[in-house]
N, C-alpha and C. Protein backbone atom coordinates (compact mmCIF):
# COMPACT_ATOMS: atom_id res chain seq x y z
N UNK A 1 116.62 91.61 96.96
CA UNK A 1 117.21 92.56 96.06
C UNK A 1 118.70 92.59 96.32
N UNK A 2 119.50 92.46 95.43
CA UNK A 2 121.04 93.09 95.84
C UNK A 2 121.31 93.99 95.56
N UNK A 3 121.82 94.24 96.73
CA UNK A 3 122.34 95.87 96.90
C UNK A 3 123.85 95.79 97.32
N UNK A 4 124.76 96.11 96.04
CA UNK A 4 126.22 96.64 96.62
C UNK A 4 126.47 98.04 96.74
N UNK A 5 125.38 98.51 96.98
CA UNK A 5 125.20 100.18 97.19
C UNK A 5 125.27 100.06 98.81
N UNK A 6 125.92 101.12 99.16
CA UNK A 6 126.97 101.10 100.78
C UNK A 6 125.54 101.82 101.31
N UNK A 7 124.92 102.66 100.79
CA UNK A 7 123.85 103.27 101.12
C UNK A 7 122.29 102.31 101.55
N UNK A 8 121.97 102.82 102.63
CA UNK A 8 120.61 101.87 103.01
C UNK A 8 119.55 102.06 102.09
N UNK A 9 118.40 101.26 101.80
CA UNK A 9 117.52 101.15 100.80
C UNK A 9 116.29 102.41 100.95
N UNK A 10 116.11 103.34 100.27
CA UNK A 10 114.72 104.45 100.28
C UNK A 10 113.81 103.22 100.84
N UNK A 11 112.79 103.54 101.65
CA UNK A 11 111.72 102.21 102.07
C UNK A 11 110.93 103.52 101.74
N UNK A 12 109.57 102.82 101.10
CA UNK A 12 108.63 103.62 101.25
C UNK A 12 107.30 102.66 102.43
N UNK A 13 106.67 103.74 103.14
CA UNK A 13 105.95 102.44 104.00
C UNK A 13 104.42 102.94 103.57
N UNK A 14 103.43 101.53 103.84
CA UNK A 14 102.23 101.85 103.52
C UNK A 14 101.23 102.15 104.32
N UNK A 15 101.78 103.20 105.24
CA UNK A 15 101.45 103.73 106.23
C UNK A 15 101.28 105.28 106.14
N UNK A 16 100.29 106.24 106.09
CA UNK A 16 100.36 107.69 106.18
C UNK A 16 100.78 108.14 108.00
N UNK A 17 101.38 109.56 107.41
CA UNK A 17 101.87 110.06 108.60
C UNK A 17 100.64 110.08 109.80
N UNK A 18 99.42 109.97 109.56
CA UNK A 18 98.94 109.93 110.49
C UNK A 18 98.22 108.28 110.70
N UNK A 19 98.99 107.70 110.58
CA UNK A 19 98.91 106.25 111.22
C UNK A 19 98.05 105.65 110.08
N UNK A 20 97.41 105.93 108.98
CA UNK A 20 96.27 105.50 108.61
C UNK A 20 96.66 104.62 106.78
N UNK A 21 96.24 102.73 107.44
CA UNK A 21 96.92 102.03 106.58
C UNK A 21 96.77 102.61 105.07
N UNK A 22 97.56 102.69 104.13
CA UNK A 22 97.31 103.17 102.76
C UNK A 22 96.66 101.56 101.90
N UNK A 23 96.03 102.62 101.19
CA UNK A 23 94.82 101.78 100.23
C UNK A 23 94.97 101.75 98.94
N UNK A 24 94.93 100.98 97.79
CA UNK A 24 94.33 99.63 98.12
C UNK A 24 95.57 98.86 98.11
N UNK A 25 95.06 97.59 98.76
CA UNK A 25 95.72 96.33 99.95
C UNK A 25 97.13 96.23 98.88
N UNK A 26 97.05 96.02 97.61
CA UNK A 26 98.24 95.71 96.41
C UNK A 26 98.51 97.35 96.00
N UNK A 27 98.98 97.99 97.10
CA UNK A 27 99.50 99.83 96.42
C UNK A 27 100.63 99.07 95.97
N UNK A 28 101.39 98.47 96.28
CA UNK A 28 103.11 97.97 96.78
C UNK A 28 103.07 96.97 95.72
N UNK A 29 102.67 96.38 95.07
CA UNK A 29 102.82 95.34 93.78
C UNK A 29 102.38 96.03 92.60
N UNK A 30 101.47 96.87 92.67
CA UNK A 30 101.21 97.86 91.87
C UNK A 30 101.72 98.93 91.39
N UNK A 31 103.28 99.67 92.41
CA UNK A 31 103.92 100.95 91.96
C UNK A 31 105.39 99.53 91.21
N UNK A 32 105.30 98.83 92.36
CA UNK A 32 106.42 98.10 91.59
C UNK A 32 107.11 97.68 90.37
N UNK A 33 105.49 97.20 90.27
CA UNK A 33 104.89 96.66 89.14
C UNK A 33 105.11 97.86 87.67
N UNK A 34 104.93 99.62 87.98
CA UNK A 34 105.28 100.05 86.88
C UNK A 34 106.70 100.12 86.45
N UNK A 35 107.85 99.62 86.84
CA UNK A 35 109.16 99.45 86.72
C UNK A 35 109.21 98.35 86.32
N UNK A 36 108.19 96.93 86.25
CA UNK A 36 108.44 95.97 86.66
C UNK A 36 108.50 95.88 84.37
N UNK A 37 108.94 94.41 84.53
CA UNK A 37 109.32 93.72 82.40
C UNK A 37 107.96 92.44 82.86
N UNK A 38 107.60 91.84 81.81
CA UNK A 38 106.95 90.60 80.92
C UNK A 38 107.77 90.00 80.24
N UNK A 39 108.28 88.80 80.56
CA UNK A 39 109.50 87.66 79.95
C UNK A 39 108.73 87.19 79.09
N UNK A 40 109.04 86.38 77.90
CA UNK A 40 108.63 85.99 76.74
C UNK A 40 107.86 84.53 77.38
N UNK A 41 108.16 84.68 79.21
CA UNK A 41 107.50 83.32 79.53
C UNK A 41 106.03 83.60 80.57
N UNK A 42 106.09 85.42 79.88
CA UNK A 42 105.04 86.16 80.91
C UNK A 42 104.38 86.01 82.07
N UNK A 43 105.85 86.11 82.33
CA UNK A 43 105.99 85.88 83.79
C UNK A 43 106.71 87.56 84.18
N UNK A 44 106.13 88.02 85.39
CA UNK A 44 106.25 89.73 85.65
C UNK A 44 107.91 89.04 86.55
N UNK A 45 108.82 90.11 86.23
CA UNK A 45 110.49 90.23 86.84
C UNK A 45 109.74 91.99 87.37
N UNK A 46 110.29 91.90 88.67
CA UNK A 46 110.16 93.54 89.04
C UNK A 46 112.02 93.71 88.89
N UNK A 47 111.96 94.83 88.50
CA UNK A 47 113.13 95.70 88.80
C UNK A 47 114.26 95.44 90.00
N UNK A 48 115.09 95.61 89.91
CA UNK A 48 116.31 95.47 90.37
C UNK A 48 116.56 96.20 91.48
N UNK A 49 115.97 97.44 91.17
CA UNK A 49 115.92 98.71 91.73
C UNK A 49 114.38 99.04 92.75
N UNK A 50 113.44 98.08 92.55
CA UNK A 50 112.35 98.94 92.90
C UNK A 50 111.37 97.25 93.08
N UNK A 51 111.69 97.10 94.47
CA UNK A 51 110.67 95.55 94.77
C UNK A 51 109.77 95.93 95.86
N UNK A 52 108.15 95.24 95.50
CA UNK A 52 107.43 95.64 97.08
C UNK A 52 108.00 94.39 97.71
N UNK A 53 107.67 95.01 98.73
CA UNK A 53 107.80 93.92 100.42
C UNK A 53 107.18 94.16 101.58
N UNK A 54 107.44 93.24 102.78
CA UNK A 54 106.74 93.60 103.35
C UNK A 54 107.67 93.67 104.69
N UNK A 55 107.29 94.53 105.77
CA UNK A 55 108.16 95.14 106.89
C UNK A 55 107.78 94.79 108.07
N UNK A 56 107.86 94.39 109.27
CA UNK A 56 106.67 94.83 110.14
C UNK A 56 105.08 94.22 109.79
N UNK A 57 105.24 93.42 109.30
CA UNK A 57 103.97 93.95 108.64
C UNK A 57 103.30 94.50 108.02
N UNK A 58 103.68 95.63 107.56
CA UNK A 58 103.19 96.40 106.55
C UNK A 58 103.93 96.11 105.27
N UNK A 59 103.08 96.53 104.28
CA UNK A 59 103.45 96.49 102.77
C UNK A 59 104.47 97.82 102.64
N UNK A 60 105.26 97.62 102.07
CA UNK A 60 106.15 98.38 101.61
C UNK A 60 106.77 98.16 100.20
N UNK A 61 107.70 99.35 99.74
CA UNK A 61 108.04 99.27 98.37
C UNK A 61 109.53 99.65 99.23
N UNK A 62 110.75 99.34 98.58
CA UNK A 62 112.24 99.48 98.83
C UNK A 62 112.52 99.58 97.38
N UNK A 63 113.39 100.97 97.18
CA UNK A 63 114.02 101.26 96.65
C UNK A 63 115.29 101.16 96.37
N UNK A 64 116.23 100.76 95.75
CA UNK A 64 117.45 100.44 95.96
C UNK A 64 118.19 102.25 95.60
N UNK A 65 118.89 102.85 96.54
CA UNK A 65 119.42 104.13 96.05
C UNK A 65 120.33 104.42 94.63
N UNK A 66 120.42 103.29 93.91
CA UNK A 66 121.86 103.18 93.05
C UNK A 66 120.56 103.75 91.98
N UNK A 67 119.17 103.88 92.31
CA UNK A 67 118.22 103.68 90.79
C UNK A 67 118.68 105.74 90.74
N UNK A 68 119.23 106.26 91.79
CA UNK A 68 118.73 107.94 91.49
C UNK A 68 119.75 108.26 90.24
N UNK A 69 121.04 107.16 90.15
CA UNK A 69 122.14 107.51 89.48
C UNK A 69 121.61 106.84 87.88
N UNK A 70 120.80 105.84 87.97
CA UNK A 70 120.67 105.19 86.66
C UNK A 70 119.18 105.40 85.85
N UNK A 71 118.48 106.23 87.09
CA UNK A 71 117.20 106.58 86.20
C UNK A 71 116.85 107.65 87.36
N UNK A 72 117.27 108.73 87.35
CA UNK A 72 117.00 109.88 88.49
C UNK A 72 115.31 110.53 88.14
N UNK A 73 114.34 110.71 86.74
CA UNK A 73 113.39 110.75 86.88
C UNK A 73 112.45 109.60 87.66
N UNK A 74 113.03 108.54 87.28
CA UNK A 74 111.90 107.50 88.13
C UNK A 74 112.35 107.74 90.07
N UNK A 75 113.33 108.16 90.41
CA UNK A 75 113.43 107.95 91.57
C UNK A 75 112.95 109.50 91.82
N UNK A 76 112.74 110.34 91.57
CA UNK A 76 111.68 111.56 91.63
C UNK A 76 110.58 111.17 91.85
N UNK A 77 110.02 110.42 91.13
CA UNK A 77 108.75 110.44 90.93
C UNK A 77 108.12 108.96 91.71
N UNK A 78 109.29 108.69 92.10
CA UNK A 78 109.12 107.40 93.44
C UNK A 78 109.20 108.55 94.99
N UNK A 79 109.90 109.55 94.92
CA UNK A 79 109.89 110.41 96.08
C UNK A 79 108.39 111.10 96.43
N UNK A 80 107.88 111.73 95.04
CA UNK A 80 106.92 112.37 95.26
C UNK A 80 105.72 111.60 95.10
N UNK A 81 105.83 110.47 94.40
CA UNK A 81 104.62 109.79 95.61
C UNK A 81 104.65 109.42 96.51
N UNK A 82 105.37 109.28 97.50
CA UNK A 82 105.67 109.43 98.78
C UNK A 82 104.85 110.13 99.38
N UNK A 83 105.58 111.66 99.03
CA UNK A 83 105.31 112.93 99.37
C UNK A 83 103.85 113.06 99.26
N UNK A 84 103.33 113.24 98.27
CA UNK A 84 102.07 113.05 97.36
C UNK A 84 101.03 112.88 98.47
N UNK A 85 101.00 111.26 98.65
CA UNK A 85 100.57 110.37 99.07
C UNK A 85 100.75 110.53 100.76
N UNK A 86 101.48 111.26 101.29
CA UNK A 86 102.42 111.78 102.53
C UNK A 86 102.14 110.51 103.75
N UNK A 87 103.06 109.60 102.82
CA UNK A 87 103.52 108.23 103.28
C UNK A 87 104.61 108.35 104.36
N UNK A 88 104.93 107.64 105.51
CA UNK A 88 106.19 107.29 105.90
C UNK A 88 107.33 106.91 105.61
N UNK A 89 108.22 107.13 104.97
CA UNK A 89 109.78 107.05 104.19
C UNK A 89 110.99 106.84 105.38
N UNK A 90 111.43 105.87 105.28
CA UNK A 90 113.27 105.61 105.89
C UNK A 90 114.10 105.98 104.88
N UNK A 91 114.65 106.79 104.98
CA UNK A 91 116.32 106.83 104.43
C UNK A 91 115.73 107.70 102.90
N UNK A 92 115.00 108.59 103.05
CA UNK A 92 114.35 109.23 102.04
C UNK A 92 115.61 110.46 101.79
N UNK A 93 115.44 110.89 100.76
CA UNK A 93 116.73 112.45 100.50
C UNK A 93 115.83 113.18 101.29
């Protein structure tokens, strides 16, 4: 992802606060995935702003922070499933 945002990336991890891996195995290609376009060569482009990956080992979703300024409902509603979900977050507001 490029990021010329000075700010470190929201990580969301697929990990609950109490250690316990989050389910199912594709959560992280799947939230991505609702940000994500279909090219006329339908082929899936995820977002600019919003790619899964993986950390450690674990599946994760990274957020790029520049998305709160260019679509501040989707980065809400990327927080509170977090929250929701009461996932492990780096660099969360």
């Amino acid at each position: 992802m490029a990021d010329s945002s000075s700010e470190p990336a929201f990580i969301i991890r697929g990990v609950t606060r109490s250690g316990q891996r989050f389910r199912p195995s594709d959560w992280a290609e799947r939230l991505a995935g609702a940000f994500s376009v279909v090219g006329p060569d339908n082929r899936t482009s995820y977002s600019p702003y919003v790619q899964p990956s993986t950390i450690e080992g674990t599946k994760c979703v990274t957020v790029d922070k520049r998305l709160k300024t260019a679509d501040p409902l989707a980065y809400r509603f990327l927080q509170e499933f977090a929250r929701s979900n009461d996932l492990v977050t780096d660099n969360a507001d």
